[in-house]
N, C-alpha and C. Protein backbone atom coordinates (compact mmCIF):
# COMPACT_ATOMS: atom_id res chain seq x y z
N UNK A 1 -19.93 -12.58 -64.39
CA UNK A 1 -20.05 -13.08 -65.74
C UNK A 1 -20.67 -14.47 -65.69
N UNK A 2 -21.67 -14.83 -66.56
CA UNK A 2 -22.59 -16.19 -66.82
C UNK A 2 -22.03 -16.78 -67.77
N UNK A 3 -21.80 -18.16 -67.47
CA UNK A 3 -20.84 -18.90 -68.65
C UNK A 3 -21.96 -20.64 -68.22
N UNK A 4 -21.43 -20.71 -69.60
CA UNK A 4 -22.39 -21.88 -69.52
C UNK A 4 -20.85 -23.14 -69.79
N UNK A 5 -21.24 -24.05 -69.33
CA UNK A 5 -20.30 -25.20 -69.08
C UNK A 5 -21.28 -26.37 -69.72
N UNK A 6 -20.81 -26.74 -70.99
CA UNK A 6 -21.48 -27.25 -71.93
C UNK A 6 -20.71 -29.26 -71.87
N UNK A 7 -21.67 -30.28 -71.09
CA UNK A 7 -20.96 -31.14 -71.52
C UNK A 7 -20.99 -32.02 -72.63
N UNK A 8 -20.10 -32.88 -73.55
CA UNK A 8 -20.28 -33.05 -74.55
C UNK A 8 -19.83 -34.30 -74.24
N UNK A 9 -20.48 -35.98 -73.99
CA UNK A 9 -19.74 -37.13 -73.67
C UNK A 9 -19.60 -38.03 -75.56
N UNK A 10 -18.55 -38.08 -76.16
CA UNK A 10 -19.17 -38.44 -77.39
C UNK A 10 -19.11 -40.19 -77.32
N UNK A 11 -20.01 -40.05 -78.13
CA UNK A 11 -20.99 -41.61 -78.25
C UNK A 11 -21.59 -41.38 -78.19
N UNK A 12 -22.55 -40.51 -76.81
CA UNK A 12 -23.95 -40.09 -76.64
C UNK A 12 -24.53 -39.89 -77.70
N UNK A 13 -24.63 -39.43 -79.17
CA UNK A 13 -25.24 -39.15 -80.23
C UNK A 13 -25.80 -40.52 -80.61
N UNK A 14 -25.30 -41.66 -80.39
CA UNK A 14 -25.96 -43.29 -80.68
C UNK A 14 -26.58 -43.57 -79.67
N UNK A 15 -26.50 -43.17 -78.17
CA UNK A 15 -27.37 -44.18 -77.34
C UNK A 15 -28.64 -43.99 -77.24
N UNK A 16 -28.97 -45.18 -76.48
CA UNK A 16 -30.67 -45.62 -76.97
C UNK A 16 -31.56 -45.06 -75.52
N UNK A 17 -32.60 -44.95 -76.18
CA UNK A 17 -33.38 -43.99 -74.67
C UNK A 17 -33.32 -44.17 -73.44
N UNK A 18 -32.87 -45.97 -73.07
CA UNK A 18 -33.18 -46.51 -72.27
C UNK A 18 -31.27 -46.82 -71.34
N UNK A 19 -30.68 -45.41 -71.95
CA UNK A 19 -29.24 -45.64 -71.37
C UNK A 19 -28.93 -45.46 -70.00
N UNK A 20 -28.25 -46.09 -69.42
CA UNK A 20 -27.92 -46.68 -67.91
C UNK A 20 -27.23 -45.63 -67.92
N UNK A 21 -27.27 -45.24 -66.55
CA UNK A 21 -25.70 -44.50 -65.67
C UNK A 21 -25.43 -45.30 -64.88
N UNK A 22 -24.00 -45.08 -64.55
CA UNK A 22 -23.00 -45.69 -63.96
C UNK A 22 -23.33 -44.93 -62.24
N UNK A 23 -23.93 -45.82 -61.17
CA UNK A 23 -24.02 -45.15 -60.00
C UNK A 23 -22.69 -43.92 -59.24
N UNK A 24 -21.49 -45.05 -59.53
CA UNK A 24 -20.54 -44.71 -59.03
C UNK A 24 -19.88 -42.83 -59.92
N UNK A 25 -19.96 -43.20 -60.92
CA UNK A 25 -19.74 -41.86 -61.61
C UNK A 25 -21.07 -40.68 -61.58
N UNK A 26 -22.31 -41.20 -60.94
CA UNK A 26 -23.26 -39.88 -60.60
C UNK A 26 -23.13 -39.32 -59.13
N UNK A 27 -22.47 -40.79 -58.12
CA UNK A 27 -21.88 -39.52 -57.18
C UNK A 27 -20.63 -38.73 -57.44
N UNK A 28 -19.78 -39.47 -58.27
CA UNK A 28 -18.75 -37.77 -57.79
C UNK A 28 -18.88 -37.00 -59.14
N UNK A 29 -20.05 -36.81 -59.79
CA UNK A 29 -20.52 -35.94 -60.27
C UNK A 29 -21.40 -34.89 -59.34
N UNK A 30 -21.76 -35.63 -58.75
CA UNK A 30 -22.79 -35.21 -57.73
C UNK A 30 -22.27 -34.32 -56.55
N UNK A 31 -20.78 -34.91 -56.33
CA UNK A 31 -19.77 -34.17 -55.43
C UNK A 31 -19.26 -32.72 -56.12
N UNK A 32 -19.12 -33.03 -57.69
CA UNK A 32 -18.97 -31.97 -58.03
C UNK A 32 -19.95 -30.74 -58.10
N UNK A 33 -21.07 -31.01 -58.50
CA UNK A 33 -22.13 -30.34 -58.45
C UNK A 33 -22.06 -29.81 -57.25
N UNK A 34 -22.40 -30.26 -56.13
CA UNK A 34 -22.23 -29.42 -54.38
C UNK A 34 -20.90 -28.70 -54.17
N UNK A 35 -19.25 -29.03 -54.54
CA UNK A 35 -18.46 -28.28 -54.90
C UNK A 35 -18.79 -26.83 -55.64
N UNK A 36 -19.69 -26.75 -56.78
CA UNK A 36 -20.07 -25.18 -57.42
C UNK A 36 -21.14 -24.82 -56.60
N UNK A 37 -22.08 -25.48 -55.91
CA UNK A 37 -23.28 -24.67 -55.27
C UNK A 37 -22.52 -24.14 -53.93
N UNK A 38 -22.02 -24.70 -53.56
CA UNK A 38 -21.14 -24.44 -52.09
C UNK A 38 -20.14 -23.23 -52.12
N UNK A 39 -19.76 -23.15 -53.24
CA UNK A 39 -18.70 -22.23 -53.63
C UNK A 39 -19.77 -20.68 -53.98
N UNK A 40 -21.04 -20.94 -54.44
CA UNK A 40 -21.88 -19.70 -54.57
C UNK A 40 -21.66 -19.73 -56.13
N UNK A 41 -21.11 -20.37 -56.68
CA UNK A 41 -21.43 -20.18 -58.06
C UNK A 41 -22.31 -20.71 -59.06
N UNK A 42 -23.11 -21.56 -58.78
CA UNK A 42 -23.48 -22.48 -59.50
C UNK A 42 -25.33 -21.49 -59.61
N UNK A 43 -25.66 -21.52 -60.89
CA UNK A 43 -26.75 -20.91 -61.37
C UNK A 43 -27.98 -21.83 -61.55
N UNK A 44 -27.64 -23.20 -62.42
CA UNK A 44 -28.59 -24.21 -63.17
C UNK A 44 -27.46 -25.11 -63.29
N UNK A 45 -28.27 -26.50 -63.44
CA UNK A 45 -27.76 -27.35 -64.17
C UNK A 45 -28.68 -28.42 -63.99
N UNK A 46 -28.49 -29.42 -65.69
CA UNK A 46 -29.54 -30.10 -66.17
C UNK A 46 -28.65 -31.26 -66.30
N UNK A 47 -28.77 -32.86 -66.73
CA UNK A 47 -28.46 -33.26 -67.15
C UNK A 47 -29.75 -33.56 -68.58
N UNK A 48 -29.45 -34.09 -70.43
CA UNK A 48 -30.25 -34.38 -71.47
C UNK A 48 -30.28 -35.78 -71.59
N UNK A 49 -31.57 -35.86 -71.98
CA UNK A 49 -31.69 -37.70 -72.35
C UNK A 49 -30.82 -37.82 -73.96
N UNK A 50 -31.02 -38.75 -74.06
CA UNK A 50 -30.08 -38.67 -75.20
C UNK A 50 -30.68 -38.47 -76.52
N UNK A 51 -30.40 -38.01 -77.73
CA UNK A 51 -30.73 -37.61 -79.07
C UNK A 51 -31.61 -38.47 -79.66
N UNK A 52 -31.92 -39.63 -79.24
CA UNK A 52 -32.60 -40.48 -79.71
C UNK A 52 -34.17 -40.26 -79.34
N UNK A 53 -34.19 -39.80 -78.20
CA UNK A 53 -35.43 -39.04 -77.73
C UNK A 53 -35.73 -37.74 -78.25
N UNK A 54 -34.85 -37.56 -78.75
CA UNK A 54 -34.88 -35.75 -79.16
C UNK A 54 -35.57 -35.56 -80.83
N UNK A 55 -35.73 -34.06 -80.84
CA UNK A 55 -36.00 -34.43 -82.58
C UNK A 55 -35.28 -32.56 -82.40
N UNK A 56 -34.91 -32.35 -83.74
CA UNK A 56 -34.74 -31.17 -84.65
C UNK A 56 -35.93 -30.41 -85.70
N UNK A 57 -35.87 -29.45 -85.32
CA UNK A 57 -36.36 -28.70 -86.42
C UNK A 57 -35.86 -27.83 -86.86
N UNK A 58 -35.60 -28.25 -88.22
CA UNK A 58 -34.80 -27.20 -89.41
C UNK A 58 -35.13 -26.27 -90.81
N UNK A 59 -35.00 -25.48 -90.88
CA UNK A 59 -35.70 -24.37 -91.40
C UNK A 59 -34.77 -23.85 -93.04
N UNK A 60 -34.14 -25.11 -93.20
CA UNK A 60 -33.25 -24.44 -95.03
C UNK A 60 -34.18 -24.61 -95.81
N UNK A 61 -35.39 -24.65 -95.89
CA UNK A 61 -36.20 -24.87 -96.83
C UNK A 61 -36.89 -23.44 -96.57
N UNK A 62 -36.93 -23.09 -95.57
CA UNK A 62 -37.93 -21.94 -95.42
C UNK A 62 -38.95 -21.76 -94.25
N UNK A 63 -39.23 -23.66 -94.55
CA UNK A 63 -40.45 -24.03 -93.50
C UNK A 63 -39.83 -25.08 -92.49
N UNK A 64 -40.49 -24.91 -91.42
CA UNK A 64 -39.88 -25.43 -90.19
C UNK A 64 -40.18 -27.18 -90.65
N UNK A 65 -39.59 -28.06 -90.51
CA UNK A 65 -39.11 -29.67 -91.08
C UNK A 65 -38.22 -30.16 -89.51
N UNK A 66 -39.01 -31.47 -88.73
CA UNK A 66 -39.10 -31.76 -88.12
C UNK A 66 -38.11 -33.11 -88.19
N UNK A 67 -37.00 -33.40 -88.00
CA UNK A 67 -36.57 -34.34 -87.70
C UNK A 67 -36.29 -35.22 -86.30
N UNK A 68 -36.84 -36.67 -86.10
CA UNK A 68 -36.69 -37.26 -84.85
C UNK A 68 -35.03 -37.77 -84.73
N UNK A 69 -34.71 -38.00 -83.46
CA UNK A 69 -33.54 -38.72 -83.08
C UNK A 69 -33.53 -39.94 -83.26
N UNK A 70 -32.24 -40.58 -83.81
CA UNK A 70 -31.39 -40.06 -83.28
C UNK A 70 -30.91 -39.20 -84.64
N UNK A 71 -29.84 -38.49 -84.57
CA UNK A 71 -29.17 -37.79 -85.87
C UNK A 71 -28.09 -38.22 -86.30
N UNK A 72 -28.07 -38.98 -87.43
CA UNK A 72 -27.13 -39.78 -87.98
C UNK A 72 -25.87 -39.05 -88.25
N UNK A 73 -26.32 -37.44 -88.49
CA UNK A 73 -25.04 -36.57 -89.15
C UNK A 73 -24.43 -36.34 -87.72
N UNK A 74 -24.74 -36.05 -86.58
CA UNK A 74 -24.27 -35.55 -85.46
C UNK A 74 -22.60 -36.19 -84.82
N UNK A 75 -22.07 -35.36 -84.74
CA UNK A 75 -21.10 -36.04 -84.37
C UNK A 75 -20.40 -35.65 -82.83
N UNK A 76 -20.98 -34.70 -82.16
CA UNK A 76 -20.99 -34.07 -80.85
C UNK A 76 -22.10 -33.84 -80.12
N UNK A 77 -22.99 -33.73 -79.58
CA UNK A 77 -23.80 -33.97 -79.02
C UNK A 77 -24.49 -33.49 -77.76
N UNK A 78 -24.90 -32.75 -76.76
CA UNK A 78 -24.80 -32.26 -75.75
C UNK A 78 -25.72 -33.41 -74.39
N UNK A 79 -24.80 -33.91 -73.33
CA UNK A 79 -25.34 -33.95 -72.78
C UNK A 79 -25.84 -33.60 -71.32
N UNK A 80 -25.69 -32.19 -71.18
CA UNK A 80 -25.89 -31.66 -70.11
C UNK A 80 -24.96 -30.44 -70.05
N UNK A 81 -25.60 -29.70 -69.07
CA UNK A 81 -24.97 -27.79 -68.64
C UNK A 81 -25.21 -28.08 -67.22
N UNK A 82 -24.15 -26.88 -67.40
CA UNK A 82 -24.33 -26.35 -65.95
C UNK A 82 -24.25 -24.60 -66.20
N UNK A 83 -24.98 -23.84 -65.64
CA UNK A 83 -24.70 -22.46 -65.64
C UNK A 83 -23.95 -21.45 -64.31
N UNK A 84 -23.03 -20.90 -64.91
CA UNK A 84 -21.98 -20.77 -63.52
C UNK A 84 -21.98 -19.40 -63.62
N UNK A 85 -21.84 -18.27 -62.35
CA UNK A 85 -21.30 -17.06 -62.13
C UNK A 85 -20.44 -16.92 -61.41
N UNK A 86 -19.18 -16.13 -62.55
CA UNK A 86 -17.89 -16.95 -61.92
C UNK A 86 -17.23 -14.98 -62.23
N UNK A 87 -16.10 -14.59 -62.22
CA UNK A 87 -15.89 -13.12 -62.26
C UNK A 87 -14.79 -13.46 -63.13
N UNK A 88 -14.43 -14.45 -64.02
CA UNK A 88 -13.80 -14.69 -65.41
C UNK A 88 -13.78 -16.12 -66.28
N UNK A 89 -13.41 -15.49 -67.60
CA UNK A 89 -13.11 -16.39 -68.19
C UNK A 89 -12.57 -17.74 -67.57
N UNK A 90 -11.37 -17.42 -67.16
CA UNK A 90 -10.58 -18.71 -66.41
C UNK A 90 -10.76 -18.81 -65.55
N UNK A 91 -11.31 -18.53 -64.23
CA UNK A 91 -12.15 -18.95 -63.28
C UNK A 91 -13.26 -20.32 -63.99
N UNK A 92 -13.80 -20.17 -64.92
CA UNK A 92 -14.79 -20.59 -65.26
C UNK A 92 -13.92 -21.89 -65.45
N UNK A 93 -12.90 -21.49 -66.78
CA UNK A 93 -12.25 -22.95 -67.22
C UNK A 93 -11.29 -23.48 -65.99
N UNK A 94 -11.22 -23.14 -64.78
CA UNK A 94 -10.56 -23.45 -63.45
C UNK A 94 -11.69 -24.78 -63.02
N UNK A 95 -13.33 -24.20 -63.03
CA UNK A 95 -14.08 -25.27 -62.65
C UNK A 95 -13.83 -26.16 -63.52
N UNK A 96 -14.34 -26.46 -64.95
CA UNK A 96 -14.51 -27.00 -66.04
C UNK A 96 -13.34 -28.34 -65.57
N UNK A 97 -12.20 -27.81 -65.32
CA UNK A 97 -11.02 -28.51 -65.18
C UNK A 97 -11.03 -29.55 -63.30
N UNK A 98 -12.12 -29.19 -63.02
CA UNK A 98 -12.30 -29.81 -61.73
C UNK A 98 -13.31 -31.07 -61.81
N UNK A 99 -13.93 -31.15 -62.84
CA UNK A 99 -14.83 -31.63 -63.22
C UNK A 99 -14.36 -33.22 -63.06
N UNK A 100 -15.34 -34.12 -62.54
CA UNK A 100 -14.69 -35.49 -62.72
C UNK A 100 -15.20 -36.06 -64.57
N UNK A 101 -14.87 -35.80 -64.96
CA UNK A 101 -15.35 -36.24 -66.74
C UNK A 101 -14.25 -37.37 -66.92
N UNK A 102 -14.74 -38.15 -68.03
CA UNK A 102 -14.16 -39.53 -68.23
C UNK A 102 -13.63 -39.36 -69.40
N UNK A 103 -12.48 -39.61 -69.94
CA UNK A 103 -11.79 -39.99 -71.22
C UNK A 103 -12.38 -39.23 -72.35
N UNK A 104 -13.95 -40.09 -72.62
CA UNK A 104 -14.53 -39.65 -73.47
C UNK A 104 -15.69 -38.22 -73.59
N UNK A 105 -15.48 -37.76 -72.61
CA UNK A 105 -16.25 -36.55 -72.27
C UNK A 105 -15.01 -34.97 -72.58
N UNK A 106 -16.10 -33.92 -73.35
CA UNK A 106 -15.20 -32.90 -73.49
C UNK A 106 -16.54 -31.71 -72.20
N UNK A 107 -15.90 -30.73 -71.97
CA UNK A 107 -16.71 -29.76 -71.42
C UNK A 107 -16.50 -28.50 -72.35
N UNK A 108 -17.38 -27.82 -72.95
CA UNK A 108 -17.16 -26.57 -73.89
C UNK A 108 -17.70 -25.34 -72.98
N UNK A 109 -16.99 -24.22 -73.14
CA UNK A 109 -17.32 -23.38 -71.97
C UNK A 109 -17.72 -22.03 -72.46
N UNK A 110 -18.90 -21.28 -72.64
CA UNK A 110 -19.31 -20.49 -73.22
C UNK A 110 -20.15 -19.52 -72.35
N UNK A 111 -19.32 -17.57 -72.74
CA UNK A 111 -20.00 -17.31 -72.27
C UNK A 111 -21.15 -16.94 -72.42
N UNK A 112 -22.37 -16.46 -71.73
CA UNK A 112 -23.62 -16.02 -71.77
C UNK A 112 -23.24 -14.34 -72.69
N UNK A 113 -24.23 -13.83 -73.03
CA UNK A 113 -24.18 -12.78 -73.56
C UNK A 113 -25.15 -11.53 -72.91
N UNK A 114 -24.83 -10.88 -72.45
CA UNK A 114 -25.43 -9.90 -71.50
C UNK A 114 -25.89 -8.64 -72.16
N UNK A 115 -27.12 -7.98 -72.03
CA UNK A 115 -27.67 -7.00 -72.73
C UNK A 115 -27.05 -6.08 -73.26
N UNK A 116 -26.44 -5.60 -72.26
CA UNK A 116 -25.25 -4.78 -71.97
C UNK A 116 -24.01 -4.91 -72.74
N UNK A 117 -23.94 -6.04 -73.47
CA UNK A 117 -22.91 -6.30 -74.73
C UNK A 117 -23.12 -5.79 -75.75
N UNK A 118 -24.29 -5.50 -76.16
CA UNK A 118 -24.49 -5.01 -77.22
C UNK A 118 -25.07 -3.23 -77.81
N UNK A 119 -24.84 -2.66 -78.50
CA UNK A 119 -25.25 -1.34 -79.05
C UNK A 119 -26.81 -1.11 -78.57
N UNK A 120 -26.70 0.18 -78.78
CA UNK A 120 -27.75 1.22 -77.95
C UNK A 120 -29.50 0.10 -78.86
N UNK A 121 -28.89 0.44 -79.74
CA UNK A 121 -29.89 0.16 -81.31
C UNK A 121 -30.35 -1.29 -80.98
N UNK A 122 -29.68 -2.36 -80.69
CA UNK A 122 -30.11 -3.99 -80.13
C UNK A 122 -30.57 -3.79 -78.67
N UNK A 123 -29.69 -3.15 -78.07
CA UNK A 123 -30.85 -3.33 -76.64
C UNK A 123 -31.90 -2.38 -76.84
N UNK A 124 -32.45 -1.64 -77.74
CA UNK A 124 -33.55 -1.43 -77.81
C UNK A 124 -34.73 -2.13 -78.23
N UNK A 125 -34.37 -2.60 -79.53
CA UNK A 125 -35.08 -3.90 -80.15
C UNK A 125 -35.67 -4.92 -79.72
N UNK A 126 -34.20 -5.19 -78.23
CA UNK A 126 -34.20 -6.28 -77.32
C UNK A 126 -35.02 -6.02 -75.97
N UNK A 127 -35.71 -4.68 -76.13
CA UNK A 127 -36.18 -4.25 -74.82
C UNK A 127 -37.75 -5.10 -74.31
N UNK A 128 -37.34 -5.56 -72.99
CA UNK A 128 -38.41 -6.71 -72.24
C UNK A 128 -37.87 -7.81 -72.51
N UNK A 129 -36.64 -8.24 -72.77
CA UNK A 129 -36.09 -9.24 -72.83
C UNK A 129 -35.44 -9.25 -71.29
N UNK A 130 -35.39 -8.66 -70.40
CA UNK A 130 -34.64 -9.19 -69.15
C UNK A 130 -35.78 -9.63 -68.38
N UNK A 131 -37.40 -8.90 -68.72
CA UNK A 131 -38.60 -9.58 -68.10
C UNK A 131 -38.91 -10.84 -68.36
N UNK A 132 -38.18 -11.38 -69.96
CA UNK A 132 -38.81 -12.58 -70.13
C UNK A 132 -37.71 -14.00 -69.52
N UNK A 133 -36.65 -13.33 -69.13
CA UNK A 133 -35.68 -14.21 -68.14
C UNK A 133 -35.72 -14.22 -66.88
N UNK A 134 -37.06 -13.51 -66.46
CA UNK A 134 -37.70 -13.52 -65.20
C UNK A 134 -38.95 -14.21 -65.30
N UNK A 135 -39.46 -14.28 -65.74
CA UNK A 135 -40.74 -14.79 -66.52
C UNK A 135 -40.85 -15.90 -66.06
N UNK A 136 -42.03 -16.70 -66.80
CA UNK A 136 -42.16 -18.05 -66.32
C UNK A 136 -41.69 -19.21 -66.69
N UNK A 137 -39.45 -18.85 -67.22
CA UNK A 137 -38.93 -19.94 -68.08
C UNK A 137 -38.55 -21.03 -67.29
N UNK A 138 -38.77 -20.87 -66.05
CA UNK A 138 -38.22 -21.70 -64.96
C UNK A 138 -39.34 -22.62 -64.46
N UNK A 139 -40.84 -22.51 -64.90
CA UNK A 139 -41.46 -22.78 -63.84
C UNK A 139 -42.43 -23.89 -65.12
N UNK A 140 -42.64 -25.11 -64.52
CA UNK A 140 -42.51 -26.42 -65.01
C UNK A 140 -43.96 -26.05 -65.52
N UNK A 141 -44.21 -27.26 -66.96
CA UNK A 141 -45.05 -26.93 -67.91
C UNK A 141 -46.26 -28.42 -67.39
């Protein structure tokens, strides 16, 4: 099972492009990270610049409307995944809980959704969708 391990540090929705990390907290993040690759579980993982670099595009009008960062309404924020194959639910939230995260950091843990979840009628619809997760989503632009 593919679960995505969603981190959420809040504040991040205000900081400015040019935000510092803390050395000491990217190695034993970093320890953690080799903890899931070592273990064979670990799929991806990214860390995001922050929202202020980012923009939205939103579509209640009909037409796609482009908003830049930062987002004043935002009040959670993502900054960074990791993608894990783990053989449960709580396995998953077992890592999540290993995690060195600080006070202000939550981890949201979600799983992936597999073709195979769904009716005859959607994975048909959906058919060439496992080619395009082979495809060239990995390979730098």
């Amino acid at each position: 099972m593919r679960f995505m391990m969603l981190m959420i540090p809040l504040g991040y929705e205000t900081a400015p492009p040019d935000v510092q990390l803390d050395p000491e907290r990217v190695k034993a993040m970093m320890k953690y990270n080799e903890a899931l690759k070592d273990a064979g579980v670990l799929i991806a993982l990214d860390g995001l610049h922050p929202p202020s670099m980012g923009a939205r595009v939103s579509f209640a009008t009909g037409k796609p409307v482009v908003t830049d960062g930062p987002f004043t309404e935002a009040k959670e924020v993502l900054g960074g995944y990791w993608m894990i194959n783990v053989k449960s639910r709580e396995e998953a939230i077992a890592w999540a809980k290993k995690c060195p995260a600080s006070e202000n950091e939550i981890i949201e843990i979600r799983q992936v959704q597999e073709i195979s979840d769904f009716s005859e009628e959607v994975q048909q619809a959906a058919k060439g969708f496992d080619e395009l997760q082979k495809g060239n989503a990995h390979k730098a632009r």
